[in-house]
C-alpha atoms as a PDB file:
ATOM      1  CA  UNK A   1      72.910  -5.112  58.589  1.00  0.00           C
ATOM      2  CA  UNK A   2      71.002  -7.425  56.451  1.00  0.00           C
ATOM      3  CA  UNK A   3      70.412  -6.659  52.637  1.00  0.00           C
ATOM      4  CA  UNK A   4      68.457  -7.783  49.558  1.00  0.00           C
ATOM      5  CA  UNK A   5      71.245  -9.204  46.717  1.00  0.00           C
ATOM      6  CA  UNK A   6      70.949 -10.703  43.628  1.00  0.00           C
ATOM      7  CA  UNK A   7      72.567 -14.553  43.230  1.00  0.00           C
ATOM      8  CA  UNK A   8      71.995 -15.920  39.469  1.00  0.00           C
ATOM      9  CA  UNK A   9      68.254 -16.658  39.503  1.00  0.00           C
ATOM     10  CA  UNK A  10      68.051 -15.893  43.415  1.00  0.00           C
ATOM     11  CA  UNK A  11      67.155 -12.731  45.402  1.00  0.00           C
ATOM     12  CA  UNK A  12      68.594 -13.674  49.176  1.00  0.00           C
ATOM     13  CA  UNK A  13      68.081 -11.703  52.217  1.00  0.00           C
ATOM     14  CA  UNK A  14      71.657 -11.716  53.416  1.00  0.00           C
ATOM     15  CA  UNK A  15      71.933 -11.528  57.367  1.00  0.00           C
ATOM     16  CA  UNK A  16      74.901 -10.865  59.472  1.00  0.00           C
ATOM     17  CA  UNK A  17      75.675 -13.495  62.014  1.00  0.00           C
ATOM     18  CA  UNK A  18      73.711 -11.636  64.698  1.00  0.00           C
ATOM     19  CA  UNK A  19      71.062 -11.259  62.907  1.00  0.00           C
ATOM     20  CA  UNK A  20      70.852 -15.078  62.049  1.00  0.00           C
ATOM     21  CA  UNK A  21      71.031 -15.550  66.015  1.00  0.00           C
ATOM     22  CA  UNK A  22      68.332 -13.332  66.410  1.00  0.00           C
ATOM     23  CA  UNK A  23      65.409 -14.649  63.884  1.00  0.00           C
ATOM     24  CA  UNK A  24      67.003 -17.972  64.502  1.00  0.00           C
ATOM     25  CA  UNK A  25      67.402 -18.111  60.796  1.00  0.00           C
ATOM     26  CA  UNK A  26      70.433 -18.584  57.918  1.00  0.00           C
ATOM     27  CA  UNK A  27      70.441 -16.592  54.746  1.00  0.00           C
ATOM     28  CA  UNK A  28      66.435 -16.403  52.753  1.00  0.00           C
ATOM     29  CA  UNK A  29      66.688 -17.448  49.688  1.00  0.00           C
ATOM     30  CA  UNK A  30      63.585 -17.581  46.971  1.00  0.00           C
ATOM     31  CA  UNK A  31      63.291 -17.497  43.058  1.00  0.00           C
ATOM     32  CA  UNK A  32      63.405 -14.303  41.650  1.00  0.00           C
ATOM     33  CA  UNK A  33      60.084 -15.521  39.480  1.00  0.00           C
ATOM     34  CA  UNK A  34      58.514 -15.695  42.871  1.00  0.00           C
ATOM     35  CA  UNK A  35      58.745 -11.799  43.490  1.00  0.00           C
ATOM     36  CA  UNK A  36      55.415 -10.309  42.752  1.00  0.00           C
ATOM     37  CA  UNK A  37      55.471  -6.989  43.862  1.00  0.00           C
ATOM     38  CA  UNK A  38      58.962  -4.420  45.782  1.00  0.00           C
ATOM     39  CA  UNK A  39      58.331  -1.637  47.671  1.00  0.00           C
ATOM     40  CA  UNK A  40      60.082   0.913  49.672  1.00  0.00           C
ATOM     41  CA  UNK A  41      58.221   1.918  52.925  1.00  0.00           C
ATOM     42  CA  UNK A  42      59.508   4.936  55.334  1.00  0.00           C
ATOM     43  CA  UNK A  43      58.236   3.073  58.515  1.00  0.00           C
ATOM     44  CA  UNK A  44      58.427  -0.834  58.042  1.00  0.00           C
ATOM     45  CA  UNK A  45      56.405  -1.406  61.367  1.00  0.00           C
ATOM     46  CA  UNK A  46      52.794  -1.376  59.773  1.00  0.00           C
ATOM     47  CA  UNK A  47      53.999  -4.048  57.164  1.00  0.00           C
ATOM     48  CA  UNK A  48      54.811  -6.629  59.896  1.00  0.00           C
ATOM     49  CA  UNK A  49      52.042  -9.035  60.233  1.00  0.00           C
ATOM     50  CA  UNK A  50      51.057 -12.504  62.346  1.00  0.00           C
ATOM     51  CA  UNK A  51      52.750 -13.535  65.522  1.00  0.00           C
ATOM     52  CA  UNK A  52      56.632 -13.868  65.437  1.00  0.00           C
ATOM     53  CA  UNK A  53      57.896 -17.397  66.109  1.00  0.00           C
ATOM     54  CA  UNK A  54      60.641 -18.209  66.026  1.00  0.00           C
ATOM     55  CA  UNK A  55      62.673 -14.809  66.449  1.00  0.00           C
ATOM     56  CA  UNK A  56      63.220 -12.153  68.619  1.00  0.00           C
ATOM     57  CA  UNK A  57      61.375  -8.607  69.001  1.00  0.00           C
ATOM     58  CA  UNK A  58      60.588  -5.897  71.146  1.00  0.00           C
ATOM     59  CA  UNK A  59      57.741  -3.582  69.414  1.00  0.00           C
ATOM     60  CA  UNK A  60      58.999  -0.392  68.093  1.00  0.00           C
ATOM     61  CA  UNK A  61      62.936  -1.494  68.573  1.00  0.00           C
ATOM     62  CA  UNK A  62      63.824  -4.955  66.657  1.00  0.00           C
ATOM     63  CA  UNK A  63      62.093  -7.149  64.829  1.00  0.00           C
ATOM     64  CA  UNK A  64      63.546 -10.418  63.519  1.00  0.00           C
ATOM     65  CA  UNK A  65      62.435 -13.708  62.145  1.00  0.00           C
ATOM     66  CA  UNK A  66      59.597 -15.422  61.093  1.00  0.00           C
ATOM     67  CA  UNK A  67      55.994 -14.241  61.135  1.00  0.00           C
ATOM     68  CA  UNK A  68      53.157 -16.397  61.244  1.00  0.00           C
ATOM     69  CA  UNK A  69      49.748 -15.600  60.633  1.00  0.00           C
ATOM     70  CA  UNK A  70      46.336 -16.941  57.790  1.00  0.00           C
ATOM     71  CA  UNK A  71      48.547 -15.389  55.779  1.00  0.00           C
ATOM     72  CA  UNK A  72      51.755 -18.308  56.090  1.00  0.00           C
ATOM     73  CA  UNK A  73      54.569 -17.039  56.770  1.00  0.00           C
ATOM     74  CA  UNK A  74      56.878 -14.204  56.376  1.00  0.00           C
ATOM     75  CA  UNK A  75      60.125 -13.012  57.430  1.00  0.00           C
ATOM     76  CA  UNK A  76      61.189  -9.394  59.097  1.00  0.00           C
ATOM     77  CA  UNK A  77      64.684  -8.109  59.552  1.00  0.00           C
ATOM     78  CA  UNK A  78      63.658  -4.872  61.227  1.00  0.00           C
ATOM     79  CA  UNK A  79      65.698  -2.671  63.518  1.00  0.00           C
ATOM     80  CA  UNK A  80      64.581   0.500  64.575  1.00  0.00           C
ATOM     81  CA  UNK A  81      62.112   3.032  62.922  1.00  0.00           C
ATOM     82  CA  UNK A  82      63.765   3.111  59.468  1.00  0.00           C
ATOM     83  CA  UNK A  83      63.020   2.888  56.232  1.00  0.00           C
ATOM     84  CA  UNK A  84      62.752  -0.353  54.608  1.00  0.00           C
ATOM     85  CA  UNK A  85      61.749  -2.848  51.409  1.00  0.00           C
ATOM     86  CA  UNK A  86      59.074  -4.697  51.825  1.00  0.00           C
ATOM     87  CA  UNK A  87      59.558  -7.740  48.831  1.00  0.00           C
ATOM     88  CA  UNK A  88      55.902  -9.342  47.891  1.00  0.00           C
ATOM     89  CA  UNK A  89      56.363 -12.866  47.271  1.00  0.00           C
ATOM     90  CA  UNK A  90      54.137 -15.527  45.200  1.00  0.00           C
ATOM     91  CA  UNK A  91      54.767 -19.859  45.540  1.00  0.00           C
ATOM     92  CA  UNK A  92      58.013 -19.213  47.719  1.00  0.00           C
ATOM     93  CA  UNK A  93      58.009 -20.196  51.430  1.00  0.00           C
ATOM     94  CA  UNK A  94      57.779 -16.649  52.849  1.00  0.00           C
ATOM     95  CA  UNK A  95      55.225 -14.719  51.457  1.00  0.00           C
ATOM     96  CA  UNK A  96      56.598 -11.303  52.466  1.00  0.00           C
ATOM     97  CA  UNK A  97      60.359 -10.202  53.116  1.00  0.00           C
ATOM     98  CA  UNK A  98      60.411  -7.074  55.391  1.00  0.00           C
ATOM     99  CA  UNK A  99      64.145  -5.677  55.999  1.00  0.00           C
ATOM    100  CA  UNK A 100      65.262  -2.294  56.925  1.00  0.00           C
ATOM    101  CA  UNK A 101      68.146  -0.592  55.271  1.00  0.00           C
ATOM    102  CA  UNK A 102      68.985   3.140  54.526  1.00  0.00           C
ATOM    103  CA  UNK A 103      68.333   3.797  50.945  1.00  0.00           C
ATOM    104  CA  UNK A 104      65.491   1.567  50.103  1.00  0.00           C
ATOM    105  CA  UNK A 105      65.055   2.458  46.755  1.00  0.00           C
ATOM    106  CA  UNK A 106      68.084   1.458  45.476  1.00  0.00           C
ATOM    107  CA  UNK A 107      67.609  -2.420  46.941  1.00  0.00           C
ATOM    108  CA  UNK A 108      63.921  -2.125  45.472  1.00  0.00           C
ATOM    109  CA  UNK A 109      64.992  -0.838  41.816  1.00  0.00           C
ATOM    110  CA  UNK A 110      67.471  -3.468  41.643  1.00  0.00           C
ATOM    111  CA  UNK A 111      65.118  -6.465  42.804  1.00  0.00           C
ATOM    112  CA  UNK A 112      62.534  -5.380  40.634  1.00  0.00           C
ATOM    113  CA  UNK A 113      64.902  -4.882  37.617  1.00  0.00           C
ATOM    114  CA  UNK A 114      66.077  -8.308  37.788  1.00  0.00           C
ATOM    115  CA  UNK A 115      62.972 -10.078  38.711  1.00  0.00           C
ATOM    116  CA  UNK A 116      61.421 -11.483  35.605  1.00  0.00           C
ATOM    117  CA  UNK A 117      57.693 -10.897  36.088  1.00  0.00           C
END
């Protein structure tokens, strides 16, 4: 199961080895200046926006790898209808991380604790 950790200056989206199969993707890594806003969502299906590509997803049951859209780009690690953090990003690649876990709060306090804005 993928999860939000801190690395120095870093916040990385750490994916298991299936998961990097399935959004076709290593490890996200972006400044922690870059985070603008952390959230914790009960239902992480609304956040996803744009068209994935590359990745793989079936609506409602997995949803993993990059998503396209006027907006950039973001990146979803979503399985199932759980709750999630949503990580608001400003000047990094992605501009939105989107990752389910169980306890969303803690991953959000901690990411918004260490992020320097």
């Amino acid at each position: 199961m993928a999860g939000f950790e801190i690395s120095g200056t870093d916040l990385r989206l750490r994916m298991s080895w299936i998961e990097k199969l399935e959004g076709m993707s290593g490890d996200i890594v972006a400044p922690l200046a870059t985070v603008a806003a952390v959230r914790a969502v009960s239902n992480p299906w609304p956040e996803l926006r744009g068209v994935r590509s590359p990745g793989t997803g079936v609506p409602g049951v997995i949803a993993v790898g990059t998503r396209r859209g006027g907006f950039g780009k973001d990146f979803a690690v979503v399985h199932g209808r759980g709750p999630a953090v949503v990580v608001e990003l400003e000047g990094a690649p992605f501009s939105r991380l989107v990752a389910t876990t169980p306890d969303p709060e803690a991953p959000a306090a901690t990411i918004l604790a260490a992020s320097p804005r």
